[in-house]
Every structure is written in C-alpha cells, then in structure tokens.
C-alpha atoms as a PDB file:
ATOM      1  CA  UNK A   1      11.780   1.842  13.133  1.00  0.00           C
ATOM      2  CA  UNK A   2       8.707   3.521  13.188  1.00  0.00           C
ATOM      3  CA  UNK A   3       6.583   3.001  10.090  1.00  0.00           C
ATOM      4  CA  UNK A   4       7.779   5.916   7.560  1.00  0.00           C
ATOM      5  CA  UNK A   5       5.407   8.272   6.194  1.00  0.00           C
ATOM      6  CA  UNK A   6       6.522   8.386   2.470  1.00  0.00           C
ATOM      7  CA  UNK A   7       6.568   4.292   0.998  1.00  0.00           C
ATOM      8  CA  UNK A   8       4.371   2.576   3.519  1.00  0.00           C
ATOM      9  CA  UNK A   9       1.795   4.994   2.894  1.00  0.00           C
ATOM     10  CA  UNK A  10       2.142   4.860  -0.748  1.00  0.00           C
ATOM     11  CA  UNK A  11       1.887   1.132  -0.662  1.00  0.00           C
ATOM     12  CA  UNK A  12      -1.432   1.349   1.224  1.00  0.00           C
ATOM     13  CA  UNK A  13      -3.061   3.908  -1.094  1.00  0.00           C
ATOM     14  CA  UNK A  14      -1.879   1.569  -4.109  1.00  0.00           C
ATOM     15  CA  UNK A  15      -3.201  -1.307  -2.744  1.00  0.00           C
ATOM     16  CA  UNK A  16      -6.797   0.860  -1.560  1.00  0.00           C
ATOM     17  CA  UNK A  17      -6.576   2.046  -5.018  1.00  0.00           C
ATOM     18  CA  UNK A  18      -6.219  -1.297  -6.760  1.00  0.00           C
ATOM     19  CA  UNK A  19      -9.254  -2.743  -4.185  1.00  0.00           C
ATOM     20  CA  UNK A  20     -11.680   0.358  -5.194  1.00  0.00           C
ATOM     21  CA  UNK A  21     -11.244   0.111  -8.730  1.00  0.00           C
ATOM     22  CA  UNK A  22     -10.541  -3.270  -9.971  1.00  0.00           C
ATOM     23  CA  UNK A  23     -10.990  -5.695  -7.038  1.00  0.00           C
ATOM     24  CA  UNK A  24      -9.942  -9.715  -7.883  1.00  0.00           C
ATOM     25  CA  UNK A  25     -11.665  -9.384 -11.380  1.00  0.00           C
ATOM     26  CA  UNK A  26     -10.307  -6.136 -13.039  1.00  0.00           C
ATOM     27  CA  UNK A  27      -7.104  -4.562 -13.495  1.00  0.00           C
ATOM     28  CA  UNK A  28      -5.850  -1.388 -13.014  1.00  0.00           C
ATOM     29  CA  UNK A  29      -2.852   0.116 -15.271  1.00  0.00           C
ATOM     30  CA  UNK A  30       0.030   1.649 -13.626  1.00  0.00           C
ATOM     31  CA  UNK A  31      -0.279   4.759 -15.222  1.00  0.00           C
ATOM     32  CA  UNK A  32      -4.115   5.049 -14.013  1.00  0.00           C
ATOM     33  CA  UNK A  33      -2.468   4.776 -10.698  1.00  0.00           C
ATOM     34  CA  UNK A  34       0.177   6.990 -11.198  1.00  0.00           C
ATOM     35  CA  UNK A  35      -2.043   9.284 -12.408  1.00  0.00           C
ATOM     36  CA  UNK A  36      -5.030   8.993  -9.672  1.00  0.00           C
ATOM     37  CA  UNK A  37      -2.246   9.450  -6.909  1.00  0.00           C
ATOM     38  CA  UNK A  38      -0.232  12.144  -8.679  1.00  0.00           C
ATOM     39  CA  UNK A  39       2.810  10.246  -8.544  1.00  0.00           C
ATOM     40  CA  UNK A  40       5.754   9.217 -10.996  1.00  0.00           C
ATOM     41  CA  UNK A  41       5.163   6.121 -12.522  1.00  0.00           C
ATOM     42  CA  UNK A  42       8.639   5.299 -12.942  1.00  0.00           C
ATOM     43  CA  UNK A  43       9.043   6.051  -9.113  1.00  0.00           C
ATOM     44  CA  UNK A  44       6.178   3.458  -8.170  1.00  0.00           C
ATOM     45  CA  UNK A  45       7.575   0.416 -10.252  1.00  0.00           C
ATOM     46  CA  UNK A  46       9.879  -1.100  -7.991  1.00  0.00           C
ATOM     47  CA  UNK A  47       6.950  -1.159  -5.377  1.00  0.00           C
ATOM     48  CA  UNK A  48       4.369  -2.574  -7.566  1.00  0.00           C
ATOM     49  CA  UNK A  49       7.198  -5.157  -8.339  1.00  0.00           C
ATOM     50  CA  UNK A  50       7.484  -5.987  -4.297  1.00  0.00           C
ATOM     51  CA  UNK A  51       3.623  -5.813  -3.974  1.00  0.00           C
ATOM     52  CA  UNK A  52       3.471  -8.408  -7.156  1.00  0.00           C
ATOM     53  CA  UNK A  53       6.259 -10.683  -5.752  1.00  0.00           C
ATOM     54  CA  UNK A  54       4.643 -10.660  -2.051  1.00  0.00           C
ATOM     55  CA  UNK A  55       1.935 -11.855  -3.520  1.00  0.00           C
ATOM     56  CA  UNK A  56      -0.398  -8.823  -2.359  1.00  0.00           C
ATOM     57  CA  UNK A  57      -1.093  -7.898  -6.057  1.00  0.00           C
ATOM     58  CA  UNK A  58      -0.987  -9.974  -9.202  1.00  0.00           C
ATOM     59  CA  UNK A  59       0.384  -8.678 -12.438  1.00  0.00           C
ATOM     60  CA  UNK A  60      -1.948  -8.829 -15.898  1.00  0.00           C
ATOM     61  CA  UNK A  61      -0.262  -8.862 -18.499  1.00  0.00           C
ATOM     62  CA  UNK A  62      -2.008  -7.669 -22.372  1.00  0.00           C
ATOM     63  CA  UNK A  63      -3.958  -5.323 -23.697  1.00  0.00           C
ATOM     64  CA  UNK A  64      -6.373  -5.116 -20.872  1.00  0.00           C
ATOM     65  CA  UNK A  65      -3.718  -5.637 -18.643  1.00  0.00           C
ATOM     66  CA  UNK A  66      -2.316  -4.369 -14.940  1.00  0.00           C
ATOM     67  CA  UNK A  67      -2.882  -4.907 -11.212  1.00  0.00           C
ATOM     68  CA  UNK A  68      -5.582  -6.857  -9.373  1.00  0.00           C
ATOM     69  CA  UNK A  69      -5.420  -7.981  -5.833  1.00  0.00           C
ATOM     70  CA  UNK A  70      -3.308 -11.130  -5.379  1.00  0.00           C
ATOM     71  CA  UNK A  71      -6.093 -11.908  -2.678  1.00  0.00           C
ATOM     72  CA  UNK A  72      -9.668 -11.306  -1.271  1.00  0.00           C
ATOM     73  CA  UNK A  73      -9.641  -7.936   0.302  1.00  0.00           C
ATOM     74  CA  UNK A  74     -10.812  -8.972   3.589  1.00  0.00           C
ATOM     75  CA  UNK A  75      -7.427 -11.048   3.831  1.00  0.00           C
ATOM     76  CA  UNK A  76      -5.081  -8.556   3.242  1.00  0.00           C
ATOM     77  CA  UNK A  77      -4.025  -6.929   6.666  1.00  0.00           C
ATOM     78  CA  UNK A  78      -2.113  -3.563   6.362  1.00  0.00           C
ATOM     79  CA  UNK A  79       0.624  -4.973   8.411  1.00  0.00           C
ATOM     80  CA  UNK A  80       1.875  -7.111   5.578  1.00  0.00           C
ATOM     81  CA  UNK A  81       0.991  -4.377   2.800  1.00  0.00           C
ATOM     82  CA  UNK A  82       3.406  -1.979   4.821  1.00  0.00           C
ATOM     83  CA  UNK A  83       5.975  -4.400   6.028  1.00  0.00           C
ATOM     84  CA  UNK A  84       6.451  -5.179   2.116  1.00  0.00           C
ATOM     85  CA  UNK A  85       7.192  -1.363   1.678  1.00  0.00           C
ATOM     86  CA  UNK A  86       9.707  -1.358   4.516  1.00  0.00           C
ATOM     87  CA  UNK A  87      11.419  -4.348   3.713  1.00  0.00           C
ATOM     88  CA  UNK A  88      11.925  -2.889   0.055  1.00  0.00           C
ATOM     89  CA  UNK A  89      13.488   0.453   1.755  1.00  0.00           C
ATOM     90  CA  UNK A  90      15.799  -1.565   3.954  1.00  0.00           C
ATOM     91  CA  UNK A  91      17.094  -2.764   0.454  1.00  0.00           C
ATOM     92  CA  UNK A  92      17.951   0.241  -0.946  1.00  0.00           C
ATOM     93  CA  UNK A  93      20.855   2.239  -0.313  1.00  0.00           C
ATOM     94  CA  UNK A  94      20.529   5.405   2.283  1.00  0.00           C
ATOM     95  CA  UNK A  95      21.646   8.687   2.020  1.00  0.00           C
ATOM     96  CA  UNK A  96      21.322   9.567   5.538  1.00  0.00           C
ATOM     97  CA  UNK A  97      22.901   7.923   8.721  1.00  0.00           C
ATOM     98  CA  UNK A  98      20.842   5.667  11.605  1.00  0.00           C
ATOM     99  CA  UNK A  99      20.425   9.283  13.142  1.00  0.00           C
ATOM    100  CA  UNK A 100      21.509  10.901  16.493  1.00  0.00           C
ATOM    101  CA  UNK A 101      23.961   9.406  19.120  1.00  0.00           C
ATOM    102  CA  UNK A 102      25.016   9.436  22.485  1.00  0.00           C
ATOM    103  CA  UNK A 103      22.874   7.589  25.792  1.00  0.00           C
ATOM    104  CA  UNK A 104      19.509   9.887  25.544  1.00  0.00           C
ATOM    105  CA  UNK A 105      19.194   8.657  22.324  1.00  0.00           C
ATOM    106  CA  UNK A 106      20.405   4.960  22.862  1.00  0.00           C
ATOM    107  CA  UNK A 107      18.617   4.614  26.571  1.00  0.00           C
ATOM    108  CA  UNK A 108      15.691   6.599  26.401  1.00  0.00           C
ATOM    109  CA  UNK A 109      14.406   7.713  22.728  1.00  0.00           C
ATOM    110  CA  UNK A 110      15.277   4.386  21.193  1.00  0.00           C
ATOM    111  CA  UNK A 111      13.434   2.521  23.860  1.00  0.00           C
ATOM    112  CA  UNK A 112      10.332   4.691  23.382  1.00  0.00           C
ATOM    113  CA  UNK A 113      10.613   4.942  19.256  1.00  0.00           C
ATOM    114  CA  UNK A 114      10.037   0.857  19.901  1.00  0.00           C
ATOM    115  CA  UNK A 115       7.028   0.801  21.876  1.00  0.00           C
ATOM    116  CA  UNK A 116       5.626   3.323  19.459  1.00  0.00           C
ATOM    117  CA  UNK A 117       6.422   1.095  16.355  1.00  0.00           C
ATOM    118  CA  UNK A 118       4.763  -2.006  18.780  1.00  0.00           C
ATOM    119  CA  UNK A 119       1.986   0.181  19.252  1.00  0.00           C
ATOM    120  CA  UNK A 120       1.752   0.934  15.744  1.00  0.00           C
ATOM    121  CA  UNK A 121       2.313  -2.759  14.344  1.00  0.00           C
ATOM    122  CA  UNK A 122      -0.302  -4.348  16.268  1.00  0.00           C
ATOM    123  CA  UNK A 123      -2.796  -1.333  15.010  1.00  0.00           C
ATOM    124  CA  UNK A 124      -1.865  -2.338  11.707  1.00  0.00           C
ATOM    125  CA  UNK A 125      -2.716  -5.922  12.025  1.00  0.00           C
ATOM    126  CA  UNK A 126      -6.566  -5.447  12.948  1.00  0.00           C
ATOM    127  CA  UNK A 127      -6.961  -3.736   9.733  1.00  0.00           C
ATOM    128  CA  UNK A 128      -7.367  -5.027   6.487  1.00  0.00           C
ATOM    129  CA  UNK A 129      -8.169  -3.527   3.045  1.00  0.00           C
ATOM    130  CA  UNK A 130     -11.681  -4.550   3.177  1.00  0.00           C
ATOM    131  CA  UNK A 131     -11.824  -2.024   6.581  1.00  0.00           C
ATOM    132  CA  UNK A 132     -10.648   1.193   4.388  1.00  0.00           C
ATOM    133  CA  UNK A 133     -12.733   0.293   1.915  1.00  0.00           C
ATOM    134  CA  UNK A 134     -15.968   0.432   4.448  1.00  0.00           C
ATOM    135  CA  UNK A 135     -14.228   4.073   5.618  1.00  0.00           C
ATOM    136  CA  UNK A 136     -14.335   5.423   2.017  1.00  0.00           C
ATOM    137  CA  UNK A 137     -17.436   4.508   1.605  1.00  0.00           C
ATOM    138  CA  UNK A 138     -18.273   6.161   5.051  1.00  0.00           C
ATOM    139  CA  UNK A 139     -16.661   8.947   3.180  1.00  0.00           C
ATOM    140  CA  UNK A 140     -18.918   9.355   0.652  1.00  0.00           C
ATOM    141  CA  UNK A 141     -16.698   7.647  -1.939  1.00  0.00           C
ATOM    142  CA  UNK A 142     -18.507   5.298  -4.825  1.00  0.00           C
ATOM    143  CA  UNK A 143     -16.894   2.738  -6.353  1.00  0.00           C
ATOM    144  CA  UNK A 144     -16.834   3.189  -9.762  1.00  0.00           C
ATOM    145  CA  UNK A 145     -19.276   0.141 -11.647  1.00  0.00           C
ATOM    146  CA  UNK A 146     -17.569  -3.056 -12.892  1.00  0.00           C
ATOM    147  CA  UNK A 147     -19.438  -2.676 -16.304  1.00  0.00           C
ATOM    148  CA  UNK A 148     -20.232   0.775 -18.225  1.00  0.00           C
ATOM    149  CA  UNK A 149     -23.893   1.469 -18.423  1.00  0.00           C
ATOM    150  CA  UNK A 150     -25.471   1.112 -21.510  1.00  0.00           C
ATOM    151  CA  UNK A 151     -28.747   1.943 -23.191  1.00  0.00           C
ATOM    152  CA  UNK A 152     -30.054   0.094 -26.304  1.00  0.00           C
ATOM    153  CA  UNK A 153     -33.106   1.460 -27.801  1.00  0.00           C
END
C-alpha cells in the first residue's frame, strides 16, 4: 500500500516536532504538540502511544513531563517512524473496502501501486530525523534554546 498521506505524515511531523523542540533531554507535552500542529489531541494519543511502545519516543511522566526521542536523532530512519503509523492503521477497523476490482486493477494498477510503495520505502530509509532537521534549518527555522535567557544585573 502506498504510504498514506494522513497518519504517516502526522507521525513524521510529531516525531520532527519532538526532535526540534526537546531533543533526548527535554520533553514536549502533548498538548504543545497538538497545538503547534493544529490537531486534536485526543486524535493523536493512540499514535503517541505506538510511537512510545516502538520505542521511537519515550514517555515523561510529572510535572515537567511528555515526549522526548526514544533515540539519537541521527538513528531514527523515517521508514520505521512511518511503518509504526501504518502498522497502527492496519489495526484499526476500515470504513472503506480494499478498493476497485476486476484484472486492470489486479494485473496492471496493483503491480505498479507496488513498485511505487518500493520506490517510496527505500526513499524512506536514507532519511533520518537528523536529515529534516538540517532541511528546516535550510529553511530558515531556529530551534528554540534549551535554557531561557536570562539577565542578572
């Protein structure tokens, strides 16, 4: 199946988000998240939860609690960020069936929908979070600092 738009990609921003603003040593909250990527935060639970239990992030619990990667940056390959989000959609019921029938589907769109998820696999496994990191900051984007500044006089 080629890699859907909707969960894999919110599983990647969650996990970018989590590397550009808490890293190993901080935490970011679920609703900070929620909030930063406009989304539900009821809706983004049960893939925090798979992140957590794939061992991609690690869960904080307290005051100062959240999310922090589960590992350095640099060894966490989108491949395995998006085949967590996939494998959690294969587990939940759906509402619509495997799609169109008949033999130009079965002998000659399902045979190229497979290369193209190949294709898009193997792309997947050269990058890691530590790569989209290095593009946002190509974009322009700062990090924001471990540690508020402070001035004592």
């Amino acid at each position: 199946m080629l890699i859907r738009r909707d969960r894999a990609m919110v599983a990647v921003t969650i996990m970018l988000d989590v590397a550009f603003h808490a890293g190993r040593t901080g935490t970011v909250s679920a609703s900070d998240l929620a909030e930063r990527l406009g989304l539900a935060r009821r809706g983004m639970e049960p893939l925090l939860q798979a992140l957590s239990r794939a061992e991609l992030l690690d869960s904080v619990r307290g005051p100062r609690g959240g999310y922090r990667l589960g590992r350095p940056r640099r060894d966490i390959l989108l491949s395995e960020v998006v085949a967590v989000a996939v494998a959690l959609g294969n587990a939940e019921p759906s509402d619509s069936g495997d799609g169109p029938g008949g033999d130009l589907q079965a002998k000659v769109v399902d045979p190229v929908w497979d290369e193209l998820d190949r294709v898009a696999r193997a792309a997947l496994q050269t990058l890691s979070l530590d790569d989209l990191i290095k593009r946002a900051g190509q974009a322009g984007m700062r990090r924001p600092s471990e540690e508020p500044i402070s001035f004592a006089i």
